[in-house]
Protein backbone atom coordinates (compact mmCIF):
# COMPACT_ATOMS: atom_id res chain seq x y z
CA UNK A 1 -3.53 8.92 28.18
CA UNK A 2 -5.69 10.31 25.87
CA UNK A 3 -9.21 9.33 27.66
CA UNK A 4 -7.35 11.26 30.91
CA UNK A 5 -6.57 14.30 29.08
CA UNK A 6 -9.98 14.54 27.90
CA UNK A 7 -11.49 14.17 30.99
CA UNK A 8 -9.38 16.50 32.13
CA UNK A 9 -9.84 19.27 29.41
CA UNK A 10 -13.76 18.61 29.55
CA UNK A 11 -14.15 19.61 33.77
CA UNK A 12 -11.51 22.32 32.61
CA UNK A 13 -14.30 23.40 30.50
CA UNK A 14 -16.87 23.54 33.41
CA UNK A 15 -14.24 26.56 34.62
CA UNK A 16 -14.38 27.85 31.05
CA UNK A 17 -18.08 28.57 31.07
CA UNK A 18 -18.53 30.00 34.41
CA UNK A 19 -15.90 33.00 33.50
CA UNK A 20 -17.43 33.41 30.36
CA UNK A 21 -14.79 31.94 28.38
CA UNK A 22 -17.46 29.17 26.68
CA UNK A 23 -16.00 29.76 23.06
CA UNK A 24 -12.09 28.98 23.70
CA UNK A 25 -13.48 25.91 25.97
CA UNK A 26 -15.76 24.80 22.82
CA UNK A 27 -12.60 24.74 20.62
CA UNK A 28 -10.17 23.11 22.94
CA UNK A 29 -12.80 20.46 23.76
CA UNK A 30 -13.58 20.01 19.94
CA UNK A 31 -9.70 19.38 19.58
CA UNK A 32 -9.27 17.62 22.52
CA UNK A 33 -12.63 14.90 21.62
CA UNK A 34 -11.07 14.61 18.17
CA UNK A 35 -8.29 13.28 18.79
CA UNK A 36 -9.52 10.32 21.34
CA UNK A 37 -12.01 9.86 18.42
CA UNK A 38 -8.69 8.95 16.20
CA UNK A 39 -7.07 7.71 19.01
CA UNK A 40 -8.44 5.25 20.84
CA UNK A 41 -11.62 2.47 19.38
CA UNK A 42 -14.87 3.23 19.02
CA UNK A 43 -16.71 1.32 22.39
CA UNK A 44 -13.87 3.51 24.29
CA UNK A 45 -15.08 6.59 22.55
CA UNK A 46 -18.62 6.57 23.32
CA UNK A 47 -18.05 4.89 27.12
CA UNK A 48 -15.45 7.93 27.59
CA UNK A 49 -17.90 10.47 26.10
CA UNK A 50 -21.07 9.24 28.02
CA UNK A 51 -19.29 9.65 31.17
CA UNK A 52 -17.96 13.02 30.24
CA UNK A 53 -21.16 14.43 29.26
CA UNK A 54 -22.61 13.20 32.50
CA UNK A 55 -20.26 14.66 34.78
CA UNK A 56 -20.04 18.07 32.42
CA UNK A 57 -23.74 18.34 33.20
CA UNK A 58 -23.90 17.47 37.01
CA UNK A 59 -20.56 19.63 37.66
CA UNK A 60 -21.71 22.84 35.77
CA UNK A 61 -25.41 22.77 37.47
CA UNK A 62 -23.36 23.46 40.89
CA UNK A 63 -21.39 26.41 38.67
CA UNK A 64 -23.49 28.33 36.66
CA UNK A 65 -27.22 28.43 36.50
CA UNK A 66 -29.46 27.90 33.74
CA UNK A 67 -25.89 27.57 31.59
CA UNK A 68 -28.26 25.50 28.98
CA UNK A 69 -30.06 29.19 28.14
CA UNK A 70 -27.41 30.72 26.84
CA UNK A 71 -24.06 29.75 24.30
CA UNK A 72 -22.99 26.75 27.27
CA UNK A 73 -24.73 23.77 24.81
CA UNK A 74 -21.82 24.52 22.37
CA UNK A 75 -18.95 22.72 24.65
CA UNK A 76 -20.88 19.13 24.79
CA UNK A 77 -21.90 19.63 21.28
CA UNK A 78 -18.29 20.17 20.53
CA UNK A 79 -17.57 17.24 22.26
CA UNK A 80 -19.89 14.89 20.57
CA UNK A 81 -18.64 16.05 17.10
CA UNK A 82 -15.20 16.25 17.69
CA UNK A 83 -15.26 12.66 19.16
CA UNK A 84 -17.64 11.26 16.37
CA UNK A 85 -15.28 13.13 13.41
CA UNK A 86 -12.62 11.36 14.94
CA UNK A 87 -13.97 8.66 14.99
CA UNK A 88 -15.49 8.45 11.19
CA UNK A 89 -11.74 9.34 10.41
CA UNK A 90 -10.24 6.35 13.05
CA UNK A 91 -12.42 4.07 10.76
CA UNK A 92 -11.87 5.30 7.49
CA UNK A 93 -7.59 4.58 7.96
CA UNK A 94 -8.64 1.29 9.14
CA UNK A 95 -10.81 0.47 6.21
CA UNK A 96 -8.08 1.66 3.63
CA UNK A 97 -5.01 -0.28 6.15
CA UNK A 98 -7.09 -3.24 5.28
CA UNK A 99 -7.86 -2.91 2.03
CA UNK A 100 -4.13 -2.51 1.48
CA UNK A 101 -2.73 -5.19 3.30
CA UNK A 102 -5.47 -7.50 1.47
CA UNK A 103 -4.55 -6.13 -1.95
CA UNK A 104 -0.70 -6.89 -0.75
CA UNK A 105 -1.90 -10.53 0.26
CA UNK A 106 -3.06 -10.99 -2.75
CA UNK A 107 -0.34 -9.92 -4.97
CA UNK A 108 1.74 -12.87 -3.16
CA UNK A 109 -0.75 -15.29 -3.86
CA UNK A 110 -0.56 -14.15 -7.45
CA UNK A 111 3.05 -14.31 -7.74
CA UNK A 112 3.15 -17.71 -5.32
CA UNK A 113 0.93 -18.98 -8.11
CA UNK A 114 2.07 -18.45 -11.04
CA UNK A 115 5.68 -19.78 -9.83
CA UNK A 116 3.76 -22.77 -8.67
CA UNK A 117 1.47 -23.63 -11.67
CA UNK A 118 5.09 -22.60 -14.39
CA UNK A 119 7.64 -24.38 -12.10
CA UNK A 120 6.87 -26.23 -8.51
CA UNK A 121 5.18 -29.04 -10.17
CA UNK A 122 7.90 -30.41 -12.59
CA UNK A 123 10.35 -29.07 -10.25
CA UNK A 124 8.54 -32.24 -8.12
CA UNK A 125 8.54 -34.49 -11.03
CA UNK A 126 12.14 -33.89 -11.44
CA UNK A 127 12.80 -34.90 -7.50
CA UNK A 128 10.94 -38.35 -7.65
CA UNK A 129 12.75 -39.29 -10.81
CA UNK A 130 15.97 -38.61 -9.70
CA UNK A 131 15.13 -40.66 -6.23
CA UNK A 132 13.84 -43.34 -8.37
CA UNK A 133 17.25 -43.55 -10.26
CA UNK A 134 19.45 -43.67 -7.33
CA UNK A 135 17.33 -46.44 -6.26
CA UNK A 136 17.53 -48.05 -8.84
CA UNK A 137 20.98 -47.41 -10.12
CA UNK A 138 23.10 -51.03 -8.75
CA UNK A 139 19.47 -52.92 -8.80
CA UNK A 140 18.02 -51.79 -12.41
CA UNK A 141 20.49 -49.61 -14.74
CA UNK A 142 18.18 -49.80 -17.72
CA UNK A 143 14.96 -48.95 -15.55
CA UNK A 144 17.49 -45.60 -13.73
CA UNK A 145 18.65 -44.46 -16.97
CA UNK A 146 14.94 -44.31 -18.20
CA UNK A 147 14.33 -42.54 -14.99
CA UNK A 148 16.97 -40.28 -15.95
CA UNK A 149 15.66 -39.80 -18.92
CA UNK A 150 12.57 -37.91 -17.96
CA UNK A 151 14.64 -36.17 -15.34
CA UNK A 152 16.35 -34.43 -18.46
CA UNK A 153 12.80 -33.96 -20.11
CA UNK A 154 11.40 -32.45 -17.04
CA UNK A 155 14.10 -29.98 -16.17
CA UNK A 156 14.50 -28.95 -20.00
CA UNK A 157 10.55 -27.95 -19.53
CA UNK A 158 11.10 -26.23 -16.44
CA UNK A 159 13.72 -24.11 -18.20
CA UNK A 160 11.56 -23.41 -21.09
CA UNK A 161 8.59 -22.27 -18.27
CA UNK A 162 11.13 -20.37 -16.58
CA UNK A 163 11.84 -18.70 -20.07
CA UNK A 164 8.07 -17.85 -20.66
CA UNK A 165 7.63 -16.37 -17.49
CA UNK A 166 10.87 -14.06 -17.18
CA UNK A 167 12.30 -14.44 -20.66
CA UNK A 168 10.40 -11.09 -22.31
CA UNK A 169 12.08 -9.63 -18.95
CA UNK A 170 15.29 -10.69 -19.72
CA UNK A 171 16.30 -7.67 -22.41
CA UNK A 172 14.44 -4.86 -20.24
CA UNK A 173 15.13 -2.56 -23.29
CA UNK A 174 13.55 -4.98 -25.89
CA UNK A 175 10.60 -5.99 -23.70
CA UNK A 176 9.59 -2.32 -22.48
CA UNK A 177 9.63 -1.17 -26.21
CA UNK A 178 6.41 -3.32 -26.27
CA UNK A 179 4.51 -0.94 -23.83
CA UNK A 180 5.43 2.32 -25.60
CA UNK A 181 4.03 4.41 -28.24
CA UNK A 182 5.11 7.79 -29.84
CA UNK A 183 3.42 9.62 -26.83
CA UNK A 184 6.22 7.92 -24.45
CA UNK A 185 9.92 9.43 -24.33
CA UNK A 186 12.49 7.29 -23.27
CA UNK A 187 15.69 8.50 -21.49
CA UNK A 188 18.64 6.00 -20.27
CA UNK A 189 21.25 7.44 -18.23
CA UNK A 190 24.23 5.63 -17.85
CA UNK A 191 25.50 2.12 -19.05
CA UNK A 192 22.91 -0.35 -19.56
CA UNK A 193 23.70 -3.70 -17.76
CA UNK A 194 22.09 -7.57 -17.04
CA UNK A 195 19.38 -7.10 -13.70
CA UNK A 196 18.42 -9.83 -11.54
CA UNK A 197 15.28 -11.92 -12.51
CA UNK A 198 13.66 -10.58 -10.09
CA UNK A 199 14.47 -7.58 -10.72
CA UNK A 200 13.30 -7.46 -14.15
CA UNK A 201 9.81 -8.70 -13.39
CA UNK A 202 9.31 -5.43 -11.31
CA UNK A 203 10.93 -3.14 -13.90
CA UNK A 204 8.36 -4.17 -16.49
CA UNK A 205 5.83 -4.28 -13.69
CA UNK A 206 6.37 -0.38 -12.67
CA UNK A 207 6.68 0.46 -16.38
CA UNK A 208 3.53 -1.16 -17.09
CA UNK A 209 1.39 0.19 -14.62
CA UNK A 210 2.54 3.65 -14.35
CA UNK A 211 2.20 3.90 -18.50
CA UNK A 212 -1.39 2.27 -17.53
CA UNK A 213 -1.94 5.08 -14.75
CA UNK A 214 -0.49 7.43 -17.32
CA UNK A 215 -2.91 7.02 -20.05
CA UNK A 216 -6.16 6.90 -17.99
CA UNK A 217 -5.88 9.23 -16.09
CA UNK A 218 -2.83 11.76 -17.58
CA UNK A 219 -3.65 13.39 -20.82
CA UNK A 220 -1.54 10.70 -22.76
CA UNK A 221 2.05 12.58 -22.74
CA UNK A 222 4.38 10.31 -20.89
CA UNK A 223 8.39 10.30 -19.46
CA UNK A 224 10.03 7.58 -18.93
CA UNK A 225 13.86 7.80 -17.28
CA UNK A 226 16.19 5.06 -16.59
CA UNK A 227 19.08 5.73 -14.69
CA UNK A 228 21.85 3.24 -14.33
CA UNK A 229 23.58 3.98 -11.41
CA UNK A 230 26.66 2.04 -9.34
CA UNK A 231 24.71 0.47 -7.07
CA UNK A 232 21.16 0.96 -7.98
CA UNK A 233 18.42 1.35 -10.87
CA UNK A 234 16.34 4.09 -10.76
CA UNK A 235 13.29 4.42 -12.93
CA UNK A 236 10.69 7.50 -13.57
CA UNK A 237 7.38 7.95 -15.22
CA UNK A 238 6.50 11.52 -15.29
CA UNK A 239 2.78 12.50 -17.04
CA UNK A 240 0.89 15.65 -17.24
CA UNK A 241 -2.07 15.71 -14.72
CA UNK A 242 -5.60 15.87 -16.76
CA UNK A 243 -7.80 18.44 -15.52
CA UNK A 244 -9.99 16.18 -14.08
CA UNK A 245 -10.45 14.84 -11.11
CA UNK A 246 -11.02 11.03 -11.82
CA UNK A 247 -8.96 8.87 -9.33
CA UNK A 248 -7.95 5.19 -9.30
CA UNK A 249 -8.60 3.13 -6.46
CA UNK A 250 -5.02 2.54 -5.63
CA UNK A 251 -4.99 -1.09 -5.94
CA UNK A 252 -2.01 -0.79 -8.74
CA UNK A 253 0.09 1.60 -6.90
CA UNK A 254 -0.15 -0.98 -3.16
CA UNK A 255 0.78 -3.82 -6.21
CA UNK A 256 3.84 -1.71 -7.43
CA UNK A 257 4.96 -1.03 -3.85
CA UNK A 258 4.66 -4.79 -2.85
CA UNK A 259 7.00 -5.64 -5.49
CA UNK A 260 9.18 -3.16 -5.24
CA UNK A 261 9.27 -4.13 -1.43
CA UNK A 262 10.71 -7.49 -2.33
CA UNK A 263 13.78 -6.44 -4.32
CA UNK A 264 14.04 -4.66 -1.23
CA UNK A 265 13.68 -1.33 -3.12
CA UNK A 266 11.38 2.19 -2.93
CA UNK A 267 8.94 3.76 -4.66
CA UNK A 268 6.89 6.85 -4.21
CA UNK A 269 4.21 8.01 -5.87
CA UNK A 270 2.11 11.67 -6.16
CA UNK A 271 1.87 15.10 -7.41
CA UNK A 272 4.74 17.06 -8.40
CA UNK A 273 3.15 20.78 -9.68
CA UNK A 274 0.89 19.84 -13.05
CA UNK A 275 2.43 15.90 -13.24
CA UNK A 276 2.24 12.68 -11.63
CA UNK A 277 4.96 11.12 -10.69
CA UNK A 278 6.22 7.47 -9.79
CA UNK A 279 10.24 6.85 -8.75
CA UNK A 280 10.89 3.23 -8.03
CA UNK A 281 14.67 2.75 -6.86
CA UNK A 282 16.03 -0.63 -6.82
């Protein structure tokens, strides 16, 4: 549709210039070539454009004579550079899309891992054993309780893994007090209540990088809200904006929206007046 239109709109322009109306054809053609340039990929871009410039040129030399002496250059230069801005701007979504969605990839390998390395393997240990004693239950009591016996062992380590890897997260108030400092205030709104595992990790997780954010790139004063409601938890880290303009490369706010994405929850992120501000709801 859009390699039609601009077709279209480009032997519209041939009209243009022969009543003199070469600056309003220059802008709709500009308009017109930057969005196929966003539009539609690159090898369709410059086949579309070749072919327009072409038949621009052979149509107008039947309309208007000498229209190269005068302003009638500006409507294929118009459409070269709206097509090629469109273009660079086509490309530069699909770079970032990328770079998110490999930054995303790689925050499930991350978490896949470290759930496998704390917990898959013994989790496996703790399946052969118990296979191994019901095998050997009737045939070998002696050789299925000391089959059971590391079946105990193994799950009491898996517990104790589980505990190192969610048990800071299991009194959110205790384990966020270890990321603040006097320059952080804390308000709680409502009645404080057990969360989900799960839901833990990504509390301390948004806490952690937004203080992070807040402190590199804020000038160090931080807000921190935590509002119990019915259904839902929502969280807030407001900072003051430094007056520079240093920027992040986003990787930690894709991470905090992946997570947040698997406790099916939101988050936004961005400027609100002279602060920064990230809402996670979950």
């Amino acid at each position: 549709m859009s390699v039609a239109v601009f077709l279209a709109v480009t032997a519209g322009a041939v009209v243009a210039l022969k009543f003199g109306l070469t600056a309003w054809a220059s802008a709709v053609v500009l308009l017109v070539a930057l969005f196929l340039g966003i539009s539609v990929g690159r090898r369709t871009v410059v086949v579309t454009v070749v072919v327009a410039l072409a038949g621009f040129a052979v149509a107008v030399s039947f309309v208007v004579e000498s229209w190269w002496a005068g302003i009638g250059p500006m409507i294929p230069a118009a459409l070269v550079t709206g097509a090629a801005v469109g273009d660079a701007i086509r490309s530069r979504r699909e770079l970032a899309s990328a770079r998110a969605e490999r930054i995303r990839r790689d925050e499930r390998l991350r978490i896949a891992q470290d759930v496998h390395d704390m917990v898959a393997q013994h989790v496996a240990v703790v399946n052969v054993q118990a296979g191994a004693a019901a095998h050997l239950l009737k045939s070998n009591p002696d050789k299925a309780a000391e089959a059971l016996e590391h079946v105990t062992t193994t799950s009491a380590k898996v517990l104790d893994e589980l505990g190192s890897l969610l048990g800071v997260l299991r009194d959110p108030v205790l384990d966020l007090e270890s990321l603040l400092d006097d320059r952080v205030e804390v308000t709680v709104i409502g009645e404080r209540r057990p969360l989900p595992a799960t839901v833990d990790v990504t509390v301390y997780r948004v806490v952690q990088e937004s203080l992070a954010n807040a402190r590199k790139y804020g000038t160090g004063w931080v807000q921190l809200s935590m509002e119990y409601q019915p259904d839902q938890l929502v969280i807030e880290v407001r900072n003051e904006r430094s007056g520079t303009n240093a920027r992040g490369t986003g990787h930690g706010l894709i991470g905090m929206r992946e997570r947040v994405a698997l406790v099916d929850g939101k988050l936004s992120a961005g400027p609100e007046g002279k602060h920064f501000v990230v809402r996670a709801v979950l």
